[in-house]
Protein backbone atom coordinates (compact mmCIF):
# COMPACT_ATOMS: atom_id res chain seq x y z
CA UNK A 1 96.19 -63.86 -107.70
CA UNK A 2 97.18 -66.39 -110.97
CA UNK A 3 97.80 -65.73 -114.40
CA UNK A 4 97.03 -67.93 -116.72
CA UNK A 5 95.81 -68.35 -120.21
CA UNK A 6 92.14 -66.61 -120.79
CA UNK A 7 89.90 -67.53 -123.97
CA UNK A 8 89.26 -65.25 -126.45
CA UNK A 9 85.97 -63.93 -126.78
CA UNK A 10 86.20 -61.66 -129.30
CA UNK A 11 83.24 -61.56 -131.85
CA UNK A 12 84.26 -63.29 -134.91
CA UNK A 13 82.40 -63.19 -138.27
CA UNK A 14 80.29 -66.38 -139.38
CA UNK A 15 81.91 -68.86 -141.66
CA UNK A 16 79.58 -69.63 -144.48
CA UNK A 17 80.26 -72.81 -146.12
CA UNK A 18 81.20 -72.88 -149.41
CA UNK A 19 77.86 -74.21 -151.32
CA UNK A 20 75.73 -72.48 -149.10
CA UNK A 21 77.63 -69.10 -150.33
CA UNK A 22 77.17 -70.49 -153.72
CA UNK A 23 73.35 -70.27 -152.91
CA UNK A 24 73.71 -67.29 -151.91
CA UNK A 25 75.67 -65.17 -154.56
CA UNK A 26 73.41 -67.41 -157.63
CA UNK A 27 69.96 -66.17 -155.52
CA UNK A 28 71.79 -62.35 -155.52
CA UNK A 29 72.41 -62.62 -159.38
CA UNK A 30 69.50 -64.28 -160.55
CA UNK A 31 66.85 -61.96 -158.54
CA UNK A 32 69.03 -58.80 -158.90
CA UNK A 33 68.22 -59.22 -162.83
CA UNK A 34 64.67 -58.66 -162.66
CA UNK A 35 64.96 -55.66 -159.78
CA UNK A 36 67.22 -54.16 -162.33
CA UNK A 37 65.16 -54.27 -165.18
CA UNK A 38 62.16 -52.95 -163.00
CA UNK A 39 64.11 -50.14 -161.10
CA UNK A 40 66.01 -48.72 -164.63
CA UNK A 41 63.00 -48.70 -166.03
CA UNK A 42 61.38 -46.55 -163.60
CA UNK A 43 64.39 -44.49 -163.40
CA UNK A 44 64.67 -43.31 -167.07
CA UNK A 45 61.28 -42.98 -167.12
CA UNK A 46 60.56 -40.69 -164.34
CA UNK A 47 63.41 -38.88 -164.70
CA UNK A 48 63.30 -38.35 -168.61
CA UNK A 49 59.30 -37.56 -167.76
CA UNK A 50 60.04 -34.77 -164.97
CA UNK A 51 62.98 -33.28 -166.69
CA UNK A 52 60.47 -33.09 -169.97
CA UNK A 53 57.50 -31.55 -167.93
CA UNK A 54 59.99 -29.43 -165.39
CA UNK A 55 59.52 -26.38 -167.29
CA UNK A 56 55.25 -26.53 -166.18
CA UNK A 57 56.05 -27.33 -163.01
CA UNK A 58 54.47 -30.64 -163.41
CA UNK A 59 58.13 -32.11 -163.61
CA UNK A 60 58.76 -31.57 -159.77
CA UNK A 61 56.03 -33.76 -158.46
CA UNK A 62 56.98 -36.55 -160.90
CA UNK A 63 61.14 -36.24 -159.90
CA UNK A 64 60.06 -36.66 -156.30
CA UNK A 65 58.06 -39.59 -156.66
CA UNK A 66 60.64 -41.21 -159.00
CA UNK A 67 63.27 -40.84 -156.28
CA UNK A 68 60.94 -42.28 -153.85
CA UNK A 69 60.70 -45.04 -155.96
CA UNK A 70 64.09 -45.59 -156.67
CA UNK A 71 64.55 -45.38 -152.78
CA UNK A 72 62.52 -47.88 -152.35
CA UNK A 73 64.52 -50.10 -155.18
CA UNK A 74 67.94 -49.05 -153.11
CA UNK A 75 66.17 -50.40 -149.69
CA UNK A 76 65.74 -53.67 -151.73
CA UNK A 77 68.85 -54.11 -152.94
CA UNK A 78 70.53 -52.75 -149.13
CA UNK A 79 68.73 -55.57 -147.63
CA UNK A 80 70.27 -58.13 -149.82
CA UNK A 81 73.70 -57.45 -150.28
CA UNK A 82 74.72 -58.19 -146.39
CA UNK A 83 74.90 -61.56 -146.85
CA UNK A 84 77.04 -61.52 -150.11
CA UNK A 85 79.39 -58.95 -148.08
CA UNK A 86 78.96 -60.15 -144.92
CA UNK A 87 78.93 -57.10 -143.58
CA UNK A 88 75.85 -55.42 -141.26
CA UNK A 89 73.00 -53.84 -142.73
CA UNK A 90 73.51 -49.98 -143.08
CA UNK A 91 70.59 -47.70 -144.24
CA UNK A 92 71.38 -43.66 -144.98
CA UNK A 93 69.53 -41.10 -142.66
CA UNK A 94 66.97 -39.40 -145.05
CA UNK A 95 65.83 -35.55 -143.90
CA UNK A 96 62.33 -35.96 -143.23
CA UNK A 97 60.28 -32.48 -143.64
CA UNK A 98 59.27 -30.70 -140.71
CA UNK A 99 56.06 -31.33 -138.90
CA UNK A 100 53.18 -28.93 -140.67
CA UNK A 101 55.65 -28.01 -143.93
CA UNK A 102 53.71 -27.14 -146.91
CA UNK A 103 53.21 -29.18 -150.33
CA UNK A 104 55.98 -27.88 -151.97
CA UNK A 105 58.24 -28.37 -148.93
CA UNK A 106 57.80 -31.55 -148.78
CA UNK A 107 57.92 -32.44 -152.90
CA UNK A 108 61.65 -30.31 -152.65
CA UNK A 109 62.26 -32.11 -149.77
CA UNK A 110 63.93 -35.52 -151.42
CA UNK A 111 65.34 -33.34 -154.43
CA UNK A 112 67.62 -31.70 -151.76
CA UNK A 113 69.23 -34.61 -150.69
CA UNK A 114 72.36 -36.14 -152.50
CA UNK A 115 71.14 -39.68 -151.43
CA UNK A 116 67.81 -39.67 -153.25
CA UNK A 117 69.79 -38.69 -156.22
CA UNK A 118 72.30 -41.64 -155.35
CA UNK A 119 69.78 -43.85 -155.23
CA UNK A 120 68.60 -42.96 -158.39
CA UNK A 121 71.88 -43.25 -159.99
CA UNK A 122 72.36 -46.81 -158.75
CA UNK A 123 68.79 -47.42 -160.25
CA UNK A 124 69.80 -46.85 -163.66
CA UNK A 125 74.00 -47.63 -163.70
CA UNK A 126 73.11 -51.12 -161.89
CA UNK A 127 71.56 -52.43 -164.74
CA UNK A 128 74.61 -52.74 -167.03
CA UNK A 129 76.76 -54.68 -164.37
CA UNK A 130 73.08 -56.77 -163.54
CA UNK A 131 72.72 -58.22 -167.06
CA UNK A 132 76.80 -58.56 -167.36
CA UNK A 133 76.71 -60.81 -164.36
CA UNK A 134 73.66 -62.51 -164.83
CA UNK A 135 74.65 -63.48 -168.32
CA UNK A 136 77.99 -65.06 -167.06
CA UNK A 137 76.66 -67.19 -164.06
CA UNK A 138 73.68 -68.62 -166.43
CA UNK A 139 76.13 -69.22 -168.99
CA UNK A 140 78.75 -70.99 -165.95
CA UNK A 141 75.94 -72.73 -164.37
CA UNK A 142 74.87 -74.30 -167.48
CA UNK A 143 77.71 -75.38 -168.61
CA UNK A 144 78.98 -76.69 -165.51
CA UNK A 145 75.63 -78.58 -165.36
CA UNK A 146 75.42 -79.98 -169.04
CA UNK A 147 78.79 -80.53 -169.93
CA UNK A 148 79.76 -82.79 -166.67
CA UNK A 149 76.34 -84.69 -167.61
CA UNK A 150 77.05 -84.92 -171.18
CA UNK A 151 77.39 -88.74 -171.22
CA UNK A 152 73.75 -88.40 -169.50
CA UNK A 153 72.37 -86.51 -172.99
CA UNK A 154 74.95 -86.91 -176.08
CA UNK A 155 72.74 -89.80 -177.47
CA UNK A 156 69.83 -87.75 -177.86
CA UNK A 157 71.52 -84.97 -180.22
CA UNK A 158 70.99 -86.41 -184.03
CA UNK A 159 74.11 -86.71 -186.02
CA UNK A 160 75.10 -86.10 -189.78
CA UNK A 161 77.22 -84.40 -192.41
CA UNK A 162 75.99 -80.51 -191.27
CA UNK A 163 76.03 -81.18 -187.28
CA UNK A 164 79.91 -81.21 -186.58
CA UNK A 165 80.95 -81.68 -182.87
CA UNK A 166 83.25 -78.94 -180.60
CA UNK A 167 85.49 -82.18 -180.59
CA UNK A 168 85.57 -81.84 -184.90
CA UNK A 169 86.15 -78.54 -185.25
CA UNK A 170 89.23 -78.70 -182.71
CA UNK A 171 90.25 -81.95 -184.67
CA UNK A 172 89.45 -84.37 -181.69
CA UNK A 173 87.96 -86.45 -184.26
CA UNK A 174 84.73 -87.84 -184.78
CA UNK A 175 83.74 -90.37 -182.41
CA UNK A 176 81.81 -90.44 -179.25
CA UNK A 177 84.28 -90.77 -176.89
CA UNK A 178 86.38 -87.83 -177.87
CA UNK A 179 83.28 -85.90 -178.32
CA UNK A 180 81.70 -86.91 -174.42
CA UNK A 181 85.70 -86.78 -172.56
CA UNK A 182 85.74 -83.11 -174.26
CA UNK A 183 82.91 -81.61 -173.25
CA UNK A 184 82.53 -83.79 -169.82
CA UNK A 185 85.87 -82.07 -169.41
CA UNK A 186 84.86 -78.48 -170.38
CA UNK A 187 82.13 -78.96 -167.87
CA UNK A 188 84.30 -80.13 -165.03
CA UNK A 189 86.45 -77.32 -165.20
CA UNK A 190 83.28 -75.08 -164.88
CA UNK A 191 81.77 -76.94 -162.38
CA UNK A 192 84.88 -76.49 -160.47
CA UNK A 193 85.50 -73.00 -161.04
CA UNK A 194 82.00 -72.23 -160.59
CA UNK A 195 82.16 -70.77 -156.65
CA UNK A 196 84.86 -68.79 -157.91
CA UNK A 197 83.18 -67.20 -160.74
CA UNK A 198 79.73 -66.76 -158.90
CA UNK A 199 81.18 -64.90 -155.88
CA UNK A 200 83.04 -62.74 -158.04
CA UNK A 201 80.28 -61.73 -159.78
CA UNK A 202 78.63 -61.36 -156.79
CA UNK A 203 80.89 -59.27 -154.73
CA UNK A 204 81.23 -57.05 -157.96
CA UNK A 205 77.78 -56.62 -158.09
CA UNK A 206 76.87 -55.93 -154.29
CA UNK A 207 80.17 -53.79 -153.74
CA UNK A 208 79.20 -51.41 -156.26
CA UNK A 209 76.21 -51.25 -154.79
CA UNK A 210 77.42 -50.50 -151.46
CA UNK A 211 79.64 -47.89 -152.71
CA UNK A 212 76.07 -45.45 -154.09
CA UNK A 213 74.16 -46.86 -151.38
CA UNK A 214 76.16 -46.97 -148.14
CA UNK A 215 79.06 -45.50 -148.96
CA UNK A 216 78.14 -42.06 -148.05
CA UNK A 217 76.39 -43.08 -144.88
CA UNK A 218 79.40 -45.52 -144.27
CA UNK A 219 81.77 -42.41 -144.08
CA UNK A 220 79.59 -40.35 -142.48
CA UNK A 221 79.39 -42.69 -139.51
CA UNK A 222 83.23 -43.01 -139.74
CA UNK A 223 83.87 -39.96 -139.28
CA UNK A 224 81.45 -39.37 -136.76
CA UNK A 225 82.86 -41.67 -134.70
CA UNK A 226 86.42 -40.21 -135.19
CA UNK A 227 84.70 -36.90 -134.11
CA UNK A 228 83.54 -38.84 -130.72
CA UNK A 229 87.11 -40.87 -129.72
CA UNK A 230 88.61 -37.31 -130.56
CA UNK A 231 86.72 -35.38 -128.35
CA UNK A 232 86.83 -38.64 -125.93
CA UNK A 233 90.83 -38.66 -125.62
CA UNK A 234 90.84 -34.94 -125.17
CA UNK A 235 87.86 -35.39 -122.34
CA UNK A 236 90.36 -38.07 -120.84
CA UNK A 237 93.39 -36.17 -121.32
CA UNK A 238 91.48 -32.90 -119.62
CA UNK A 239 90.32 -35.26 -116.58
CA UNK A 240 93.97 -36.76 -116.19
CA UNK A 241 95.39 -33.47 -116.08
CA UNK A 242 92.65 -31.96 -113.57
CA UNK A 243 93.48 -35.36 -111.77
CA UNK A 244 97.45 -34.69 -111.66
CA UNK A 245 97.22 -31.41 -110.39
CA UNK A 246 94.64 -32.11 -107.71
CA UNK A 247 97.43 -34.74 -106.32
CA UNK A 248 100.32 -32.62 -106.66
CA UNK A 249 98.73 -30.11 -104.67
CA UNK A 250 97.37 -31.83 -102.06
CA UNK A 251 100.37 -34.66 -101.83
CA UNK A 252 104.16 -33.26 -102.87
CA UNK A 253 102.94 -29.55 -103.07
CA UNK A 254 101.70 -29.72 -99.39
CA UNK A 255 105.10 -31.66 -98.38
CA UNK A 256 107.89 -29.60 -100.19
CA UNK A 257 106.05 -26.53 -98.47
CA UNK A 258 106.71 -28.05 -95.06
CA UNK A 259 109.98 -29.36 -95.72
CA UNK A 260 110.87 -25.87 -96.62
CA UNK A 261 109.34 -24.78 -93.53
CA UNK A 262 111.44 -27.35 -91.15
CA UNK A 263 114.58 -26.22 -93.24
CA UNK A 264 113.67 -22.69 -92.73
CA UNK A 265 113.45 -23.36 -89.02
CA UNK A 266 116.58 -25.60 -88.84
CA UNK A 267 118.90 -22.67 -89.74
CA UNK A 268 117.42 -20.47 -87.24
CA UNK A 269 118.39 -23.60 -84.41
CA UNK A 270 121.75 -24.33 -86.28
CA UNK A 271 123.18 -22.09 -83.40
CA UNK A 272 121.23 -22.07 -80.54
CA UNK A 273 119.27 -25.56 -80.07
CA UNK A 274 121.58 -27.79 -81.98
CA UNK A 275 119.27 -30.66 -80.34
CA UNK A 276 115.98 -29.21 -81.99
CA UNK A 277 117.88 -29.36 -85.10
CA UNK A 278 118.93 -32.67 -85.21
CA UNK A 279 114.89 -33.43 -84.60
CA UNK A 280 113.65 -30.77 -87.32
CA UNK A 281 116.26 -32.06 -89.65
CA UNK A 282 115.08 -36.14 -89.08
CA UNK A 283 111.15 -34.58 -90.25
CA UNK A 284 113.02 -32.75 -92.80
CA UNK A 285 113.95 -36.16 -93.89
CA UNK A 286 110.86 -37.78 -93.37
CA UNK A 287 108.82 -35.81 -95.23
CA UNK A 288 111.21 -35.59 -98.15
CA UNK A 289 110.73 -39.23 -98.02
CA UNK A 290 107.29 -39.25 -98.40
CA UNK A 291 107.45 -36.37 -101.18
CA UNK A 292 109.36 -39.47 -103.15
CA UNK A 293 106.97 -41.79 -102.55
CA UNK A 294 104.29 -40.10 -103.43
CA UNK A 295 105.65 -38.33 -106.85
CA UNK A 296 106.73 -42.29 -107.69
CA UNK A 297 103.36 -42.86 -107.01
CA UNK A 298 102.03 -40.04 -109.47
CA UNK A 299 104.38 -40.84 -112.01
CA UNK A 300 102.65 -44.62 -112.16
CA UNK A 301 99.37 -43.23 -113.62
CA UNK A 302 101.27 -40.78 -116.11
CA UNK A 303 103.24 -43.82 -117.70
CA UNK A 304 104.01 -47.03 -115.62
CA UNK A 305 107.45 -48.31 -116.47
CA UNK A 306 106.52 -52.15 -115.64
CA UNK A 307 104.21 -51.58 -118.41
CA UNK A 308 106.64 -50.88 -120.84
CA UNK A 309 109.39 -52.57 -119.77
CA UNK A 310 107.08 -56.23 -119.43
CA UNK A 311 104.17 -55.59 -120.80
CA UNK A 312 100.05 -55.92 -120.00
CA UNK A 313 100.45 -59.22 -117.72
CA UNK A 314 103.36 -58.01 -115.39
CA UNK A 315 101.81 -54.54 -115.08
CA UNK A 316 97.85 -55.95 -114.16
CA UNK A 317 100.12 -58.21 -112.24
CA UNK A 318 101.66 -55.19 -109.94
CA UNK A 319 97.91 -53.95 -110.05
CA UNK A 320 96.54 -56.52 -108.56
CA UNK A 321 98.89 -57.11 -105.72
CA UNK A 322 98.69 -53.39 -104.46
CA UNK A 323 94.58 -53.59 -104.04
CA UNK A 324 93.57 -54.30 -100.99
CA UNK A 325 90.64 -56.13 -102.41
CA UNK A 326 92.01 -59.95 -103.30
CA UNK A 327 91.78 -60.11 -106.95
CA UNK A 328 91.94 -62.88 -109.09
CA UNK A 329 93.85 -61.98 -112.23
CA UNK A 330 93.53 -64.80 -115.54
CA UNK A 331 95.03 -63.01 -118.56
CA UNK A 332 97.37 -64.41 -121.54
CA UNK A 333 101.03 -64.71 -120.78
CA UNK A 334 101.85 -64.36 -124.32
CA UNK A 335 100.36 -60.56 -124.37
CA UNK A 336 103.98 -59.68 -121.96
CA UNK A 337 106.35 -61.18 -125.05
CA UNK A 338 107.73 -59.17 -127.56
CA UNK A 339 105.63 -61.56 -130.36
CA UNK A 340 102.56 -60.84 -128.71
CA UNK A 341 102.90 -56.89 -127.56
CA UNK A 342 99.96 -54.86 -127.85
CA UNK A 343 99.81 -51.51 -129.42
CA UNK A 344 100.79 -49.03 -126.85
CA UNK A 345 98.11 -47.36 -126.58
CA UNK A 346 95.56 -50.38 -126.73
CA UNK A 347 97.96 -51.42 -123.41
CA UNK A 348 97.63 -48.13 -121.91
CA UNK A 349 93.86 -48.28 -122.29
CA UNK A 350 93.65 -52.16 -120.88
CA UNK A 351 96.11 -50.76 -117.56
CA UNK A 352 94.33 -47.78 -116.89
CA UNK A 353 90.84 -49.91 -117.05
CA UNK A 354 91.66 -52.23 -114.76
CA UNK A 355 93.31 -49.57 -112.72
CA UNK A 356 90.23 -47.39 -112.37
CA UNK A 357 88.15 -50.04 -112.04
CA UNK A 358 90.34 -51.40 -109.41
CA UNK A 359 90.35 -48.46 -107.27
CA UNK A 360 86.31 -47.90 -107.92
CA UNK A 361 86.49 -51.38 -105.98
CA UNK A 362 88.79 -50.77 -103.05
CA UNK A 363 87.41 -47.74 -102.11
CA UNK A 364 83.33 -47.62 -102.77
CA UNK A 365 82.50 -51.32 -103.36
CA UNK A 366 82.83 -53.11 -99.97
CA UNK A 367 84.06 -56.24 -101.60
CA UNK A 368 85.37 -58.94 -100.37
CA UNK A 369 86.91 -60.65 -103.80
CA UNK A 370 87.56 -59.42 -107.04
CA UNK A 371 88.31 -61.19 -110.29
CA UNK A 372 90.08 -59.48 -113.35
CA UNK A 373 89.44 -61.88 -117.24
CA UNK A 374 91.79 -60.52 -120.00
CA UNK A 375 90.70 -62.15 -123.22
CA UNK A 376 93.16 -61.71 -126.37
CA UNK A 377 91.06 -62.55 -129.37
CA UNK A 378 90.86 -61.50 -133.72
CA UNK A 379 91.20 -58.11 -133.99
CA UNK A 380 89.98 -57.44 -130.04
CA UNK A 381 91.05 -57.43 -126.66
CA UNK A 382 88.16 -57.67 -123.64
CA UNK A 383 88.87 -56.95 -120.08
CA UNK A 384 86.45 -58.15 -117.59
CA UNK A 385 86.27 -56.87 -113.86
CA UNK A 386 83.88 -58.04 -111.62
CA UNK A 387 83.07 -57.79 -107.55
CA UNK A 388 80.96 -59.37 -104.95
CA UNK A 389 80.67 -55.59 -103.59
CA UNK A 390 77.05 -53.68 -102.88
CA UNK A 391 76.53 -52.68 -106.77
CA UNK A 392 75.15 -49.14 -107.51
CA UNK A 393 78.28 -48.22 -109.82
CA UNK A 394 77.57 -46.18 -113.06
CA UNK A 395 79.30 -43.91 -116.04
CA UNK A 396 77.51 -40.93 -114.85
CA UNK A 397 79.30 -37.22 -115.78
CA UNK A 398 81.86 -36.90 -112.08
CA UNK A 399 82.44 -40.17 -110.88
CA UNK A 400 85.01 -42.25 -112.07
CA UNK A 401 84.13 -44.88 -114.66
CA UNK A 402 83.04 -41.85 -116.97
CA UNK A 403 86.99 -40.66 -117.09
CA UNK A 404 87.18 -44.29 -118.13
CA UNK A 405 84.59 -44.93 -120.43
CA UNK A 406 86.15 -41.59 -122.27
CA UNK A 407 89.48 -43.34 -122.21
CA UNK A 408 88.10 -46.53 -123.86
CA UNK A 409 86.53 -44.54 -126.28
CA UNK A 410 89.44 -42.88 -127.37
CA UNK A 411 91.14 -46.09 -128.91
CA UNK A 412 87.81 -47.04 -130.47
CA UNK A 413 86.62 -49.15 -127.50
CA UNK A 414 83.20 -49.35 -125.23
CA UNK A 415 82.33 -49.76 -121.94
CA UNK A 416 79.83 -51.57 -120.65
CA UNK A 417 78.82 -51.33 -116.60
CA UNK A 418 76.02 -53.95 -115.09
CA UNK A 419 75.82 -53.09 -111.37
CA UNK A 420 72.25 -53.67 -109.85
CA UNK A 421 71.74 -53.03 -106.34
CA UNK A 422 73.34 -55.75 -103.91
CA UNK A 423 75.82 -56.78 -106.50
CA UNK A 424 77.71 -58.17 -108.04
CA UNK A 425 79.15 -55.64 -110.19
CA UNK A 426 80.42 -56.39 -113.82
CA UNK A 427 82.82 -53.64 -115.67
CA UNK A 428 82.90 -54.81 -119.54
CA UNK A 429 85.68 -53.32 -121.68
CA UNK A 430 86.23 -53.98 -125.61
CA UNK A 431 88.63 -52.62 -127.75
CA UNK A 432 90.04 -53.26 -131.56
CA UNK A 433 93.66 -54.27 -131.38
């Protein structure tokens, strides 16, 4: 067993230079005009049309297909914005009718649904913010372009009595130098701040889009997976418990009945066989003994104290010199100091992984080595266990990587099991931290 320093492997998001961002947010701007002007357009229209004609019934027809339209507009504009927000793609669930529904089923079908409608809002509030922000990174790119090449064009503007210079009317003077140093100036300062200004307008641009687009999706999905590490930690909590009592009653339950057998028998020889007793009281002892060992035993899976008293490293540590597999253990020092604690329960959730895992391995593997990664990384931690055992091992419902894969759900982790027959088999745990 060693411990040593591991590398993180935590997923990381890509850097993006700063001129190729720059591309990036101008493209966003300058093509987000145009899908603006088309997508309002068909927005007012349609729905000033259908609400007009609603009263015939004519209107109904022409409302769905406008927010079919405009759906198609928001799918446009959701594939662009992830790489102004770096951030993955995310595209709404839309009810689709049922198979067979009637006509008018499927026209009412989109005017149901608060994201058609959302889409259709974005089609015609976008356009404000899409000529605001095109206007101002023209404006900043061309002035960041002309003014820093003035000395490159100034000769060609004709002069006279009428055609006063920036540098005039501030009181620069007259001549060409004070008129070329100001605006080479004026365009430097532009040129400089031009990332700035582009990104902004960028990121306000593709964030409010997001927020009529995505955003109801987004929290949807959020709290569906609250929903799932909710009912995960009480699934893990229920199988803990279930686990607890199955060991007290077959370990200390078993034993403090016996001992209270041999005690029960040792007053009925405290007269008679004072020999027996001294015998009956020794198991007496002995099997109190054992009652300790194994409730110490029971209290390490409720909450080991090496694992709060010295943290993740110590406590894998403990773990690995108990198996009676040989396991190499390479995790980060620094995760045991007080600088570089875990969350608690991200710790629990890293112990009782390799734990389980550990024990999966001693007793159904038949492997002869065992090696244990702990990477610390951004924002995640990853465990790693792998064996040279026979393979087969899987998250199925009553074995036990499901209780863990419910207890790395719980803290917002996954688990990941690659066992093919033979071996080797490879237990992958990530979790925020």
């Amino acid at each position: 067993m060693s411990t040593a320093p591991a590398p993180a492997h935590a997923a990381q998001p890509e850097r993006v230079g700063v001129l190729r961002q720059l591309r990036i947010d101008t493209g966003y701007i300058l093509l987000g005009f145009p899908l603006a002007i088309a997508s309002c357009s068909v927005a007012v229209t349609g729905l000033s049309t259908g609400l007009g004609t609603l009263v015939i019934l004519v209107g109904l027809p022409v409302l769905a297909g406008t927010l079919f339209v405009a759906r198609f507009f928001a799918d446009v504009e959701r594939w662009r914005i992830p790489a102004v927000l770096r951030r993955p793609r995310t595209r709404p669930n839309y009810r689709t009718p049922e198979p067979g529904a009637g006509v008018w089923k499927r026209i009412l079908n989109p005017l149901t649904q608060i994201q058609f409608w959302l889409d259709l809002a974005h089609g015609i509030l976008y356009f404000p913010i899409a000529v605001t922000t095109f206007c101002i990174v023209v404006s900043w790119w061309a002035v960041a372009i002309g003014g820093t090449l003035t000395v490159a064009w100034d000769w060609s503007i004709p002069r006279g009595p009428h055609n006063q210079s920036l540098a005039q009317l501030i009181g620069l003077g007259d001549g060409t130098f004070a008129r070329v140093g100001l605006q080479t100036a004026i365009g430097v300062v532009c040129l400089i701040s031009l990332p700035f200004v582009v990104r902004g307008c960028a990121l306000m641009s593709a964030g409010f889009s997001r927020l009529l687009l995505t955003g109801v999706a987004e929290m949807r999905q959020t709290i569906s997976v609250l929903t799932e590490q909710k009912a995960a930690a009480a699934s893990a909590e229920a199988i803990s418990l279930r686990r607890l009592e199955r060991d007290i009653h077959d370990g200390p339950q078993q034993r403090l009945v016996r001992l209270a057998m041999d005690l029960s028998r040792a007053r009925q020889q405290l007269d008679r066989d004072p020999a027996a007793l001294r015998q009956t009281l020794d198991e007496a002892l002995g099997q109190t003994q054992e009652t300790l060992d194994e409730l110490r035993a029971l209290s390490r899976g409720i909450a080991p104290p090496v694992l709060t008293d010295r943290g993740l490293p110590s406590a894998l540590a403990a773990l690995a010199v108990r198996c009676t597999v040989p396991v190499e253990l390479v995790i980060d020092p620094d995760l045991g100091t007080p600088a570089g604690r875990l969350d608690a329960a991200v710790e629990t959730a890293a112990y009782f992984s390799v734990a389980e895992a550990l024990t999966n391995v001693a007793k159904h593997s038949g492997a002869a080595n065992c090696w244990v990664t702990v990477a610390h990384g951004p924002g995640r931690l990853g465990v790693e266990i792998v064996d040279d055992g026979d393979g087969g091992a899987h998250v199925a419902k009553g074995h036990g990587l499901s209780g863990l894969a419910d207890r790395v759900r719980a803290v917002g982790g996954a688990l990941s099991v690659v066992s093919p027959a033979g071996g080797p088999t490879t237990i992958g745990v990530e979790m925020p931290c």
